[in-house]
N, C-alpha and C. Protein backbone atom coordinates (compact mmCIF):
# COMPACT_ATOMS: atom_id res chain seq x y z
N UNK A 1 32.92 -9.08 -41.07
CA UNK A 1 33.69 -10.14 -41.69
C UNK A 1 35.17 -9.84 -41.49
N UNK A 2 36.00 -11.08 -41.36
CA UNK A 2 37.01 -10.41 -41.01
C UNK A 2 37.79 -10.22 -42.32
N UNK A 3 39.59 -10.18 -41.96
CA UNK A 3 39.96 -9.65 -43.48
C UNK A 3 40.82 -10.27 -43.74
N UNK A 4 41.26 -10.37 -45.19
CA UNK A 4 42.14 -11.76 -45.61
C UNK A 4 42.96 -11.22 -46.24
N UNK A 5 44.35 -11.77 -46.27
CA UNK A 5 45.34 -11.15 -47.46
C UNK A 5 45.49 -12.37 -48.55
N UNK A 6 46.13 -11.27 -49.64
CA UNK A 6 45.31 -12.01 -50.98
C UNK A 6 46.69 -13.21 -50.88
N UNK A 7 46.28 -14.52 -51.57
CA UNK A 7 46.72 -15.71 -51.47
C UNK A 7 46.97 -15.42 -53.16
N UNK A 8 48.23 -16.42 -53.46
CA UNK A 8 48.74 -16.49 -54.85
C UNK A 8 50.02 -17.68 -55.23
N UNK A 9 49.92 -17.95 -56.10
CA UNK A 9 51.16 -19.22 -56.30
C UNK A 9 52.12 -18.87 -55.39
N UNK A 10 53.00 -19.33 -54.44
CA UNK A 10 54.04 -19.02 -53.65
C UNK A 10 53.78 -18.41 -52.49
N UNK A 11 52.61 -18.37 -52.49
CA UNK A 11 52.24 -17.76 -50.61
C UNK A 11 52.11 -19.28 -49.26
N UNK A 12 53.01 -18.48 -48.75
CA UNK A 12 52.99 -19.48 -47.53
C UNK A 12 52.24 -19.03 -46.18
N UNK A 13 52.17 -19.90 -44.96
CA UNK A 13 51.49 -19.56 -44.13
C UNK A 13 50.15 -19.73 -43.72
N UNK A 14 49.89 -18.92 -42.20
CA UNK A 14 48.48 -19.58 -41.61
C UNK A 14 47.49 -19.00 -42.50
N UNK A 15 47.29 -18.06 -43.60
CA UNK A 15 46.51 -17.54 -44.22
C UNK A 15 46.53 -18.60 -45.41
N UNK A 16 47.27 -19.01 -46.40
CA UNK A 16 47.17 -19.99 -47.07
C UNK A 16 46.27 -21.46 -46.54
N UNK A 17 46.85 -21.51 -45.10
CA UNK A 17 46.20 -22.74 -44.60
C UNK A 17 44.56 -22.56 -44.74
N UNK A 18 44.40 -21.39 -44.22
CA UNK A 18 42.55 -21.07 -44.20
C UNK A 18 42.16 -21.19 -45.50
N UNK A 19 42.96 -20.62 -46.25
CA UNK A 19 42.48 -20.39 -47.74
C UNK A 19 42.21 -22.00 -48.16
N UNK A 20 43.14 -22.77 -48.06
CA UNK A 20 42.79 -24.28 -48.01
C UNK A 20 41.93 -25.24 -47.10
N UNK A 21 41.59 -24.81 -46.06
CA UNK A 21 40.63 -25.17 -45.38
C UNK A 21 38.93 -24.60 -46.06
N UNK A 22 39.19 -23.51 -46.28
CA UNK A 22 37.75 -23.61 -47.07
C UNK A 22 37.23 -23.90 -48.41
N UNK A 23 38.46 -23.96 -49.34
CA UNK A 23 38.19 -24.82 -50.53
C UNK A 23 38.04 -26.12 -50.29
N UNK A 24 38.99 -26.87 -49.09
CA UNK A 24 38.47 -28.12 -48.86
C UNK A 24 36.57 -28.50 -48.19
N UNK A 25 36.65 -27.62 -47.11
CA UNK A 25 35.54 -27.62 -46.84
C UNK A 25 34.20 -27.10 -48.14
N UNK A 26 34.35 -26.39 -49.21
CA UNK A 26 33.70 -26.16 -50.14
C UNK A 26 33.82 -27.43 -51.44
N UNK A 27 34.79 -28.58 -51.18
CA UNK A 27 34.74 -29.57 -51.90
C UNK A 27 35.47 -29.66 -53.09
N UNK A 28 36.52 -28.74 -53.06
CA UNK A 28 37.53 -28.68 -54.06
C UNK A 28 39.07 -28.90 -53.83
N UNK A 29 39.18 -29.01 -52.77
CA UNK A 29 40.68 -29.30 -52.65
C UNK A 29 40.91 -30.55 -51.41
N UNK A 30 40.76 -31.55 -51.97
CA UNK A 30 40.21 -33.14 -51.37
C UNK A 30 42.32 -33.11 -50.57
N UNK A 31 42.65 -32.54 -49.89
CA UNK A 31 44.25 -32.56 -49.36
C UNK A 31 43.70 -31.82 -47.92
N UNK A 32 44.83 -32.19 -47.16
CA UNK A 32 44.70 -31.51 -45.85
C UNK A 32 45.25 -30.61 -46.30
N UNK A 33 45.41 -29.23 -45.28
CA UNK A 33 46.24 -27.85 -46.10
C UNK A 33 47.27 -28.11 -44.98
N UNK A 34 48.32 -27.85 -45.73
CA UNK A 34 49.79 -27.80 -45.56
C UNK A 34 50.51 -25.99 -45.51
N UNK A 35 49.43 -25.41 -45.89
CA UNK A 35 49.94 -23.76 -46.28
C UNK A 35 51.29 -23.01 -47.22
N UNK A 36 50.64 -24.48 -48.12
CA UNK A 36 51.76 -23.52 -49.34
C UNK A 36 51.23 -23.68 -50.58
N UNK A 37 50.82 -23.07 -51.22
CA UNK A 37 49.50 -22.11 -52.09
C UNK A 37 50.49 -23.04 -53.15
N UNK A 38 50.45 -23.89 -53.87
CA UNK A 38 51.09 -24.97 -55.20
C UNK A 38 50.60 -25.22 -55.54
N UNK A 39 50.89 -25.94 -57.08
CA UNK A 39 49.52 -26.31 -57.88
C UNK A 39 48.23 -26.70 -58.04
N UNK A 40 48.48 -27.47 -56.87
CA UNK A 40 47.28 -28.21 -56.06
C UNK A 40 46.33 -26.89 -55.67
N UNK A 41 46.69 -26.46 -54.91
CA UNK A 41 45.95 -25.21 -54.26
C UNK A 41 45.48 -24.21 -55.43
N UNK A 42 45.81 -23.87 -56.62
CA UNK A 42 46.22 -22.75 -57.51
C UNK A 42 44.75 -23.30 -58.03
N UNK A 43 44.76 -24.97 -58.54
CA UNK A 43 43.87 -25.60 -59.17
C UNK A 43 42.70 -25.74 -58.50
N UNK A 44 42.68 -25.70 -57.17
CA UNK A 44 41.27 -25.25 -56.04
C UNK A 44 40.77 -24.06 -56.50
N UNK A 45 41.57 -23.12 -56.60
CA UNK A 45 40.91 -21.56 -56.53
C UNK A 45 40.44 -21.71 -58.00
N UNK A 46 41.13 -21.63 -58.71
CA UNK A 46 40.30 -21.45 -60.47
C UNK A 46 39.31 -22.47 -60.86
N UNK A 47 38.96 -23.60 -59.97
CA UNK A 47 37.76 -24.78 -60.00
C UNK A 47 36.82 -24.10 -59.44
N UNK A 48 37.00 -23.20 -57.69
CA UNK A 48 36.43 -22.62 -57.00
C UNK A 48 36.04 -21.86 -57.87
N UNK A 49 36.65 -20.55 -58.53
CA UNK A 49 36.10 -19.31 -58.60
C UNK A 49 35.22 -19.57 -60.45
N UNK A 50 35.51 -20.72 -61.00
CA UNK A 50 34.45 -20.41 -62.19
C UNK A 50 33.32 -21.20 -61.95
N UNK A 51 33.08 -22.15 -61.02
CA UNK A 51 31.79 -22.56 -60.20
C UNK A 51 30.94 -21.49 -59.46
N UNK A 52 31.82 -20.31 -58.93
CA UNK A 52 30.85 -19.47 -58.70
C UNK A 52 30.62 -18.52 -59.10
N UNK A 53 31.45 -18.02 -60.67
CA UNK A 53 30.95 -16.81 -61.51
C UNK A 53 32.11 -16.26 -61.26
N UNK A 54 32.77 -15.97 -60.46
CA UNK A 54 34.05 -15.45 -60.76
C UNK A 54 35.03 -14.94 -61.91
N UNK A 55 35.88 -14.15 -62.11
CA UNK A 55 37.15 -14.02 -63.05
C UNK A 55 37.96 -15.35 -62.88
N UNK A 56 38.62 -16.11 -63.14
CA UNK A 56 39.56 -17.23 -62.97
C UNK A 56 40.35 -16.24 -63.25
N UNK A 57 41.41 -16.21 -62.39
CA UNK A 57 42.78 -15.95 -62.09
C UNK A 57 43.84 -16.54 -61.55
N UNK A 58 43.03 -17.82 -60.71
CA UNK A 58 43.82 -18.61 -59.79
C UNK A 58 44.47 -17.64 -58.55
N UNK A 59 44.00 -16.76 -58.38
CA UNK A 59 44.58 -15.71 -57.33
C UNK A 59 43.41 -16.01 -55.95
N UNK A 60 43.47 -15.47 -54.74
CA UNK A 60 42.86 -15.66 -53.71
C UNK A 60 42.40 -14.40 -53.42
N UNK A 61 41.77 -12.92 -53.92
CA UNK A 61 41.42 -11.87 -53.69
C UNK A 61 40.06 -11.46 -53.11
N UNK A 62 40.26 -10.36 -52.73
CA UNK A 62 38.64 -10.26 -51.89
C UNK A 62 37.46 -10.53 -52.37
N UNK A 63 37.39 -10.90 -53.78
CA UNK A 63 35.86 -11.65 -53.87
C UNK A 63 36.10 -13.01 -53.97
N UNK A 64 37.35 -13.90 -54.18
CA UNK A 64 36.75 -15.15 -54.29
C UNK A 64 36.86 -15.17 -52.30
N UNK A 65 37.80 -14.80 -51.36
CA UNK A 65 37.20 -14.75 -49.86
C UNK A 65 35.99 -14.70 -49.37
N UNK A 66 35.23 -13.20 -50.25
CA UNK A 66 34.12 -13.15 -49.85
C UNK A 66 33.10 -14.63 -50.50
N UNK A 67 33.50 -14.86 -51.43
CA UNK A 67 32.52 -16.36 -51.77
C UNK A 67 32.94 -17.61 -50.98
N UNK A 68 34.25 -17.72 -50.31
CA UNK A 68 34.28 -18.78 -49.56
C UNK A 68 33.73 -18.50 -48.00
N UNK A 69 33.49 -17.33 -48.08
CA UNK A 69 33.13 -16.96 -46.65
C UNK A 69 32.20 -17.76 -45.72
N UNK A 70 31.33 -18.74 -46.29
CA UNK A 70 30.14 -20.08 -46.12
C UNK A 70 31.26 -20.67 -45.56
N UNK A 71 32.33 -21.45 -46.14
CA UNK A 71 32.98 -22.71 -45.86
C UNK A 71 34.10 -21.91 -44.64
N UNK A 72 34.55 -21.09 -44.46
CA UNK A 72 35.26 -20.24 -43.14
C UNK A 72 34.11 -19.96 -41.81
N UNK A 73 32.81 -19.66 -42.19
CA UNK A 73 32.37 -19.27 -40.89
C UNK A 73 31.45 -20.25 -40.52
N UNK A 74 31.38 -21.29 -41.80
CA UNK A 74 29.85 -22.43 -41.14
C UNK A 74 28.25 -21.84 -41.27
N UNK A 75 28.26 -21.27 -42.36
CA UNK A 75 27.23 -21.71 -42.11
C UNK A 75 26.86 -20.00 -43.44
N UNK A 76 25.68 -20.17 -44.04
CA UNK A 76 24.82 -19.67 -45.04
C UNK A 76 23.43 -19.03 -44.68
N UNK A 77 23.00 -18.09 -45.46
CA UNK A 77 21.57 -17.18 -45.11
C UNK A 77 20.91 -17.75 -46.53
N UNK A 78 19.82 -18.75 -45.98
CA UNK A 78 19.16 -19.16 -47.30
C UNK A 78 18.00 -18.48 -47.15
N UNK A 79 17.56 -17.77 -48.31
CA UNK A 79 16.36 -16.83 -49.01
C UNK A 79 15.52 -18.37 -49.00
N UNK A 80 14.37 -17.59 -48.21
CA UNK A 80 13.40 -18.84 -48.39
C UNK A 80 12.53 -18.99 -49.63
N UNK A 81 11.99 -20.77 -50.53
CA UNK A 81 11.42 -19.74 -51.94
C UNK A 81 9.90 -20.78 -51.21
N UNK A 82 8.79 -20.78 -52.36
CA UNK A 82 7.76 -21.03 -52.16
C UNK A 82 7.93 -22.91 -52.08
N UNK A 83 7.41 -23.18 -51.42
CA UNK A 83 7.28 -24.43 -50.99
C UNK A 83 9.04 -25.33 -50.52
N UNK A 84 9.88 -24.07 -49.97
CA UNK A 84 10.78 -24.54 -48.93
C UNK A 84 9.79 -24.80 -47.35
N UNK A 85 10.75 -25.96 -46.87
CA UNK A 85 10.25 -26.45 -45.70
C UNK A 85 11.84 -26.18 -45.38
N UNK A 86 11.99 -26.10 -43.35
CA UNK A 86 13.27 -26.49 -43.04
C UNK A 86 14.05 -27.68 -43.41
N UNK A 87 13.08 -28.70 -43.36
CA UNK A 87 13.53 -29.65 -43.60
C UNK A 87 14.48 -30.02 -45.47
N UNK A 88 13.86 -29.56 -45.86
CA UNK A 88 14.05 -29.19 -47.64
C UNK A 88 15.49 -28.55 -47.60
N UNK A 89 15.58 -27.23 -46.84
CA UNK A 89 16.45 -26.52 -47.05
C UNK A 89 17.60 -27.03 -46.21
N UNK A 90 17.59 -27.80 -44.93
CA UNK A 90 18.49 -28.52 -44.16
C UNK A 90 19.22 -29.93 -45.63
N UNK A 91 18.52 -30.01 -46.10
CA UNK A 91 19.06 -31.13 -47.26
C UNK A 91 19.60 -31.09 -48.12
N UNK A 92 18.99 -29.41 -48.53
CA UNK A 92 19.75 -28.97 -50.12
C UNK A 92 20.98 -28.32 -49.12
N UNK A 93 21.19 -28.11 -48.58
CA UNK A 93 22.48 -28.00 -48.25
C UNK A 93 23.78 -28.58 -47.03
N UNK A 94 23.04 -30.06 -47.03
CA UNK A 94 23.86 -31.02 -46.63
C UNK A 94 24.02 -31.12 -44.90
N UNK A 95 23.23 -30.46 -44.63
CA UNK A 95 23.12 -30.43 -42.93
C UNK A 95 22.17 -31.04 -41.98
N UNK A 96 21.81 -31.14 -41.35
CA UNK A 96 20.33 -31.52 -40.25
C UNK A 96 19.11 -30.78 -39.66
N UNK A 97 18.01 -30.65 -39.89
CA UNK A 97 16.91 -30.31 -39.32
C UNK A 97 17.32 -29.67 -37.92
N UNK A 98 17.81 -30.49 -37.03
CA UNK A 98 17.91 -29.75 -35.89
C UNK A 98 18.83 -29.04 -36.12
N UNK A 99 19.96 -28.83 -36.70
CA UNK A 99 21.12 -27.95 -36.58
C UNK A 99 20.29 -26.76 -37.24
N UNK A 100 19.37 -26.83 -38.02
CA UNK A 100 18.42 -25.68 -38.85
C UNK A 100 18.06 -24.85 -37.66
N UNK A 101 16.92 -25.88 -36.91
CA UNK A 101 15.85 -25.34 -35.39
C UNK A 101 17.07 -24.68 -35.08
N UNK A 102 18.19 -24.76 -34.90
CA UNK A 102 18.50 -24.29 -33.57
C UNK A 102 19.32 -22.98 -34.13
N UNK A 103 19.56 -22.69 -34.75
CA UNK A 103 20.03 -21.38 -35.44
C UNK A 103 19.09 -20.94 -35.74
N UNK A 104 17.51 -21.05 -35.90
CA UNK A 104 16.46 -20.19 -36.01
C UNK A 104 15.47 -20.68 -34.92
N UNK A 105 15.90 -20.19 -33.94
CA UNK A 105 14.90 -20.89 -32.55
C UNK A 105 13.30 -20.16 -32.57
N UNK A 106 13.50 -18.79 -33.13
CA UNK A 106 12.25 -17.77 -33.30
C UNK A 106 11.32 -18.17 -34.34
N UNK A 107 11.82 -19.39 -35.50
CA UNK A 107 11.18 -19.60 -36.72
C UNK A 107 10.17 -20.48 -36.71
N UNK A 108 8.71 -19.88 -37.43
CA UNK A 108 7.53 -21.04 -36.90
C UNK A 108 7.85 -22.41 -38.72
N UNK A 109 8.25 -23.33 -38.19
CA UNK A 109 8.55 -24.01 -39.20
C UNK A 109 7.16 -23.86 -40.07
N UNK A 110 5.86 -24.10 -39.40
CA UNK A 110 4.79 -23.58 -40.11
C UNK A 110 4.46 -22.65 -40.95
N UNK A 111 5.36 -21.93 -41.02
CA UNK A 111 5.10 -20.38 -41.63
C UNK A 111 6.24 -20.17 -42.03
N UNK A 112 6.70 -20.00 -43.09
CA UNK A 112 8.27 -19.36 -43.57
C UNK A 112 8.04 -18.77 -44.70
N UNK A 113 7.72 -17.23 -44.34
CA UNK A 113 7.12 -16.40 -45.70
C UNK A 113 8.25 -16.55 -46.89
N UNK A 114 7.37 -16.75 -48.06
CA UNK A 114 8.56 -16.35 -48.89
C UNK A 114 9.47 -15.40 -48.75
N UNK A 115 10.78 -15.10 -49.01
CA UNK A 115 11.38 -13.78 -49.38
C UNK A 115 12.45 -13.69 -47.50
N UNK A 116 11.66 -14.64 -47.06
CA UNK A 116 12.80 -14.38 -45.52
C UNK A 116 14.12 -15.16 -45.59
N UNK A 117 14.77 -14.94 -44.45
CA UNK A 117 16.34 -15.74 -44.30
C UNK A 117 15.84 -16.59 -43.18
N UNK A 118 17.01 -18.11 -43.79
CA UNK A 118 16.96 -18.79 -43.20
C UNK A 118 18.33 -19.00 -42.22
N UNK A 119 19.07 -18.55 -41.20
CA UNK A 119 20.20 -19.25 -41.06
C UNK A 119 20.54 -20.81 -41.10
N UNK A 120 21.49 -21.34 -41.85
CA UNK A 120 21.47 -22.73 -42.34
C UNK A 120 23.31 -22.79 -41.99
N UNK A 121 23.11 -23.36 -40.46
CA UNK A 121 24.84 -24.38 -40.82
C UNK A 121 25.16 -25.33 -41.16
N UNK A 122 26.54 -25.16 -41.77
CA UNK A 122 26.84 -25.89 -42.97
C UNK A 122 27.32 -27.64 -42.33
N UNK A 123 27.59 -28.45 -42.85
CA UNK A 123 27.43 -29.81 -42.02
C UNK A 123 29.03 -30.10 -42.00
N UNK A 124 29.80 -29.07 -40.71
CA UNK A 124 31.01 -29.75 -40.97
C UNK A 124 31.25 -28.79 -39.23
N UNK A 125 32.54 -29.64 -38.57
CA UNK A 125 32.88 -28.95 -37.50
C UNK A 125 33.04 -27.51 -37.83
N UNK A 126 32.65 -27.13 -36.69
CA UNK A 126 32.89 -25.33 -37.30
C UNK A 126 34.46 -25.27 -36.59
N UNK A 127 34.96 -25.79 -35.37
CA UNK A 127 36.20 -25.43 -34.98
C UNK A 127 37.07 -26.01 -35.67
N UNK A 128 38.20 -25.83 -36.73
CA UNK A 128 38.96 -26.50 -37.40
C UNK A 128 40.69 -27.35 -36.55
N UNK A 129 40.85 -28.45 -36.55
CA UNK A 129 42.00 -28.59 -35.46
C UNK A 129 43.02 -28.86 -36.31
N UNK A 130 43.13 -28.75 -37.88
CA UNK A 130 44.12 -29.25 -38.65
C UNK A 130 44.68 -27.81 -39.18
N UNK A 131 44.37 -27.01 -38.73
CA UNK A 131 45.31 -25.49 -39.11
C UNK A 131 45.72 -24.47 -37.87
N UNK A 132 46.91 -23.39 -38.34
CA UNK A 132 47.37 -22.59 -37.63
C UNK A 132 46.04 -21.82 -36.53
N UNK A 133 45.99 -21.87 -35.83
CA UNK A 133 44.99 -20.97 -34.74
C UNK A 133 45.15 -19.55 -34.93
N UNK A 134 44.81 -18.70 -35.62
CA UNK A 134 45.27 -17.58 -35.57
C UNK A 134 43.88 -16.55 -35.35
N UNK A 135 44.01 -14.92 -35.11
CA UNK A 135 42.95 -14.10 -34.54
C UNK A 135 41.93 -14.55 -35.26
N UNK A 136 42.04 -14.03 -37.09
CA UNK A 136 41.22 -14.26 -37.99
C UNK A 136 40.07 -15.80 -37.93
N UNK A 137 40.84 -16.82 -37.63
CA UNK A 137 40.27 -18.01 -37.07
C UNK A 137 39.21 -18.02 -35.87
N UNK A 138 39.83 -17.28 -35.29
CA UNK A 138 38.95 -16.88 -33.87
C UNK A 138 38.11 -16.67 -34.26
N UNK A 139 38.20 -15.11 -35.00
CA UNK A 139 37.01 -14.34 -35.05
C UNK A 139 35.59 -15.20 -36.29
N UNK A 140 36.06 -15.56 -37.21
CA UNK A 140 35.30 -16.57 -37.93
C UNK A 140 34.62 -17.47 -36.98
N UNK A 141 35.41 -18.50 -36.19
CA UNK A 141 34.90 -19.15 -35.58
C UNK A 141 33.55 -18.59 -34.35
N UNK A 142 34.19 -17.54 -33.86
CA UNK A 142 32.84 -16.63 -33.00
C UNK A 142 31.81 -16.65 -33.96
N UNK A 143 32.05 -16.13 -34.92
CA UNK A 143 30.79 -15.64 -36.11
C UNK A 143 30.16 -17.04 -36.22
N UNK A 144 30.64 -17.86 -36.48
CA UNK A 144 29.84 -19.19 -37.03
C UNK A 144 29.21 -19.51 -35.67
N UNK A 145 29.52 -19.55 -34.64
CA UNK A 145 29.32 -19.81 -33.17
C UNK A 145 27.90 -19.16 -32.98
N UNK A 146 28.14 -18.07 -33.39
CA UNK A 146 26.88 -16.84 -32.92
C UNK A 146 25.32 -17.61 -33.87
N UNK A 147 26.20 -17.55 -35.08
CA UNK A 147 25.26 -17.88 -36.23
C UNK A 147 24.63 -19.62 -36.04
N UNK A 148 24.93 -20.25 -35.54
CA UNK A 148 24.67 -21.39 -34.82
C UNK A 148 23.65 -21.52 -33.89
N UNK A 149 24.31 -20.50 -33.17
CA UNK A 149 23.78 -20.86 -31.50
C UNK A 149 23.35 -19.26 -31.41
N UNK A 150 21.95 -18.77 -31.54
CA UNK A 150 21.96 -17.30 -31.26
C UNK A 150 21.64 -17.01 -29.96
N UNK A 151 21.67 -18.04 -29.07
CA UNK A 151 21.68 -17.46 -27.38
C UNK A 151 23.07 -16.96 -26.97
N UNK A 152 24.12 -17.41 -27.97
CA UNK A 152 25.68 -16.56 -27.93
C UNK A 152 25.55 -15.11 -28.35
N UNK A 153 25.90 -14.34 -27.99
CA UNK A 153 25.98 -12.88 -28.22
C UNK A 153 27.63 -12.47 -27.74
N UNK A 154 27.76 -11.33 -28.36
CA UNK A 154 28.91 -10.98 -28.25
C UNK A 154 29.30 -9.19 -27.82
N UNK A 155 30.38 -8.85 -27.13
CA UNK A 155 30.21 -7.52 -26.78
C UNK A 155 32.10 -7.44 -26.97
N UNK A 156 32.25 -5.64 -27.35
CA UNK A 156 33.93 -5.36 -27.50
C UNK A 156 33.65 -4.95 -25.82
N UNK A 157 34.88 -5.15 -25.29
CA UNK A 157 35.16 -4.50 -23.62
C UNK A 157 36.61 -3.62 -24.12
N UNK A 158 37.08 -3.31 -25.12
CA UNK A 158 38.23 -2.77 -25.56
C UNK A 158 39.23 -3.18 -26.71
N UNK A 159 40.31 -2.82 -26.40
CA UNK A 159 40.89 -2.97 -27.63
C UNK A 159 42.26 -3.58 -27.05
N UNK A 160 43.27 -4.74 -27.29
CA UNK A 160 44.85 -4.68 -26.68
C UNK A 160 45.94 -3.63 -27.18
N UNK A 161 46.65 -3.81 -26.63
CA UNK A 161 48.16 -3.06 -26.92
C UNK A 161 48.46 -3.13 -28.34
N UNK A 162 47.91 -4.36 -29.31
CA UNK A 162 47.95 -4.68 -30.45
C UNK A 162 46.67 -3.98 -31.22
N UNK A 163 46.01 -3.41 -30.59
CA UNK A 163 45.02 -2.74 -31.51
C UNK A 163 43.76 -3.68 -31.76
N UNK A 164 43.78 -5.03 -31.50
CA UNK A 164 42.72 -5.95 -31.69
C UNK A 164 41.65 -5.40 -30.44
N UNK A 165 40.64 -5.95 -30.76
CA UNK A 165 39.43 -5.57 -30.14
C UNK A 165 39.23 -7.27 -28.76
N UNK A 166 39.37 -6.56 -27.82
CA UNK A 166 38.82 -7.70 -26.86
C UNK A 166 37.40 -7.94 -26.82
N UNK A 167 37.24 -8.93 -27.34
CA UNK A 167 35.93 -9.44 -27.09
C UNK A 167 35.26 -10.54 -25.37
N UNK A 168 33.88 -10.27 -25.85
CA UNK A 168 33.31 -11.21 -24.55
C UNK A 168 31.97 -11.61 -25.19
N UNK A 169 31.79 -12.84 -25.28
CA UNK A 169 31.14 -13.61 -25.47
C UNK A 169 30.02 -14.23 -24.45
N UNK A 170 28.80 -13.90 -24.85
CA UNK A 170 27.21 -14.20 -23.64
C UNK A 170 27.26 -15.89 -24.17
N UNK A 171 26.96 -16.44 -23.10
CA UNK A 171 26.29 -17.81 -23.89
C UNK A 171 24.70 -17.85 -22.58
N UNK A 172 23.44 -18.00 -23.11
CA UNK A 172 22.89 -17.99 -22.82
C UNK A 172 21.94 -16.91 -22.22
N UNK A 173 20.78 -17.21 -21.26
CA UNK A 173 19.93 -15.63 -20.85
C UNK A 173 19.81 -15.82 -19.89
N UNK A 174 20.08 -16.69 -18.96
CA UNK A 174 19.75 -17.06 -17.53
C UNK A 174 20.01 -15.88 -16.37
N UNK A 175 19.65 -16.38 -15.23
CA UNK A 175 20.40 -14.94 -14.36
C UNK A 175 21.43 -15.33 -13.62
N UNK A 176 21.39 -16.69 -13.46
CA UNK A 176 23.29 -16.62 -13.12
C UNK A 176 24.35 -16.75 -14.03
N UNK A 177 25.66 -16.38 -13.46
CA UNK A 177 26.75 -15.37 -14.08
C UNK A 177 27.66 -16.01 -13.77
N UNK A 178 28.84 -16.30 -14.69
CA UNK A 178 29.75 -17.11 -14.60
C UNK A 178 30.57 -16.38 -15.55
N UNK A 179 32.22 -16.00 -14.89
CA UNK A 179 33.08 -15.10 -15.80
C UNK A 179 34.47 -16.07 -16.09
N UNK A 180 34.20 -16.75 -17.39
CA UNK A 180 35.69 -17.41 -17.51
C UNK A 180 36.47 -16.74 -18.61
N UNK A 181 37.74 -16.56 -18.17
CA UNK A 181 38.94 -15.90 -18.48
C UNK A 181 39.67 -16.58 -19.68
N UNK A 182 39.95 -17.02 -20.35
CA UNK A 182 40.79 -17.60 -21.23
C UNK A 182 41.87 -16.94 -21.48
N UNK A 183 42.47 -15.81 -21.48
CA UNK A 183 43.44 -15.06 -22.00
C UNK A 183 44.32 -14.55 -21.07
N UNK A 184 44.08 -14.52 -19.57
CA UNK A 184 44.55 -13.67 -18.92
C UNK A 184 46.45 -13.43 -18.86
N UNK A 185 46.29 -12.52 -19.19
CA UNK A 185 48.07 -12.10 -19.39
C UNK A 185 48.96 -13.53 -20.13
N UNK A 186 48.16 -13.27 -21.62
CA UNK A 186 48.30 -13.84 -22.46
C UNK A 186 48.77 -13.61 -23.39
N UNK A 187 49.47 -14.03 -24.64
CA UNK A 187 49.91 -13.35 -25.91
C UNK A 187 48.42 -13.22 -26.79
N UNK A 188 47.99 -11.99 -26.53
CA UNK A 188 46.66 -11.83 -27.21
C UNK A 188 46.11 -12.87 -27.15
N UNK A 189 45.25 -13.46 -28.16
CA UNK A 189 44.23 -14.38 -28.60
C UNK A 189 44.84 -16.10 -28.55
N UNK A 190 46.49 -16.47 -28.38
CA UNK A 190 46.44 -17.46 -28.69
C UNK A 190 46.39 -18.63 -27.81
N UNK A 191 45.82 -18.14 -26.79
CA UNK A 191 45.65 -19.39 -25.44
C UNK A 191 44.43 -19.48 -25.37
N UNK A 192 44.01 -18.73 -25.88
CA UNK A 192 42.37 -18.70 -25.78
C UNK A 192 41.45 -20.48 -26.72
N UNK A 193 42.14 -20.86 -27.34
CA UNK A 193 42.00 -21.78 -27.52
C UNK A 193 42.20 -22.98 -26.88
């Protein structure tokens, strides 16, 4: 998972913006994000965090992140219970049957023992085009990508000058091979988009 710095009345920036992109996407902050953490925003997080058991603080700290972490990467691990169907569980949480199949391509819809995971994405673009592009974005977005689509796989080939980890991304199993570049002698990660 990646890592977030903590958000609070008066924080500005592409981290505020995410922080508002997933309360919106979690259904609490009905505004595009603008990335400046104001009342509006303050009143997302303390709606957010006593809906899910939380301390209300109105602060943005590593557990209410880790609880928005669904609405940042797309998508949820639903515990299957007795008489879930995909179809059931594609509904209770607002998405499609096929978007279910295809994040569990191995799963016999016939059979879904109690007590297993379901991967379930969530019913919203996973690439966001109304905020700052930044690594953290990336890397979320890979994760939801993977968790989506598990013929994507992912491998580190190193690390940059910046200490970030270069990644490479499989899409598919076939035997032909196709190497596209997105970054090449790039400012890190941000052309890659």
């Amino acid at each position: 998972m990646a890592s977030y710095i903590m958000q609070r009345p008066g924080s500005r920036g592409p981290d505020t913006e995410l922080l508002q992109l997933g309360l919106n996407r979690a259904g609490f902050y009905p505004f595009q994000p603008d990335g400046i953490f104001g009342s509006n925003t303050q009143k997302a997080v303390t709606d957010f965090q006593k809906s899910v058991g939380l301390a209300v603080d109105g602060i943005a700290g590593v557990r209410t992140w880790a609880a928005l972490y669904p609405w940042l990467a797309g998508y949820i691990l639903h515990t299957v219970r007795r008489g879930d169907s995909l179809y059931k569980i594609a509904m209770a949480h607002g998405t499609t049957l096929r978007a279910v199949q295809a994040a569990n391509p191995e799963t016999d819809p016939q059979n879904l023992p109690v007590g297993s995971q379901v991967t379930v994405p969530l019913g919203f673009e996973l690439v966001p085009g109304n905020i700052s592009f930044t690594s953290t974005v990336m890397e979320l977005c890979t994760e939801g990508l993977r968790a989506r689509y598990p013929f994507i796989s992912e491998q580190s080939i190193g690390r940059s000058v910046l200490g970030r980890e270069l990644r490479v991304l499989k899409i598919g199993r076939g035997p032909r091979q196709v190497f596209y570049n997105a970054s090449h002698h790039a400012n890190e990660w941000i052309t890659t988009p």
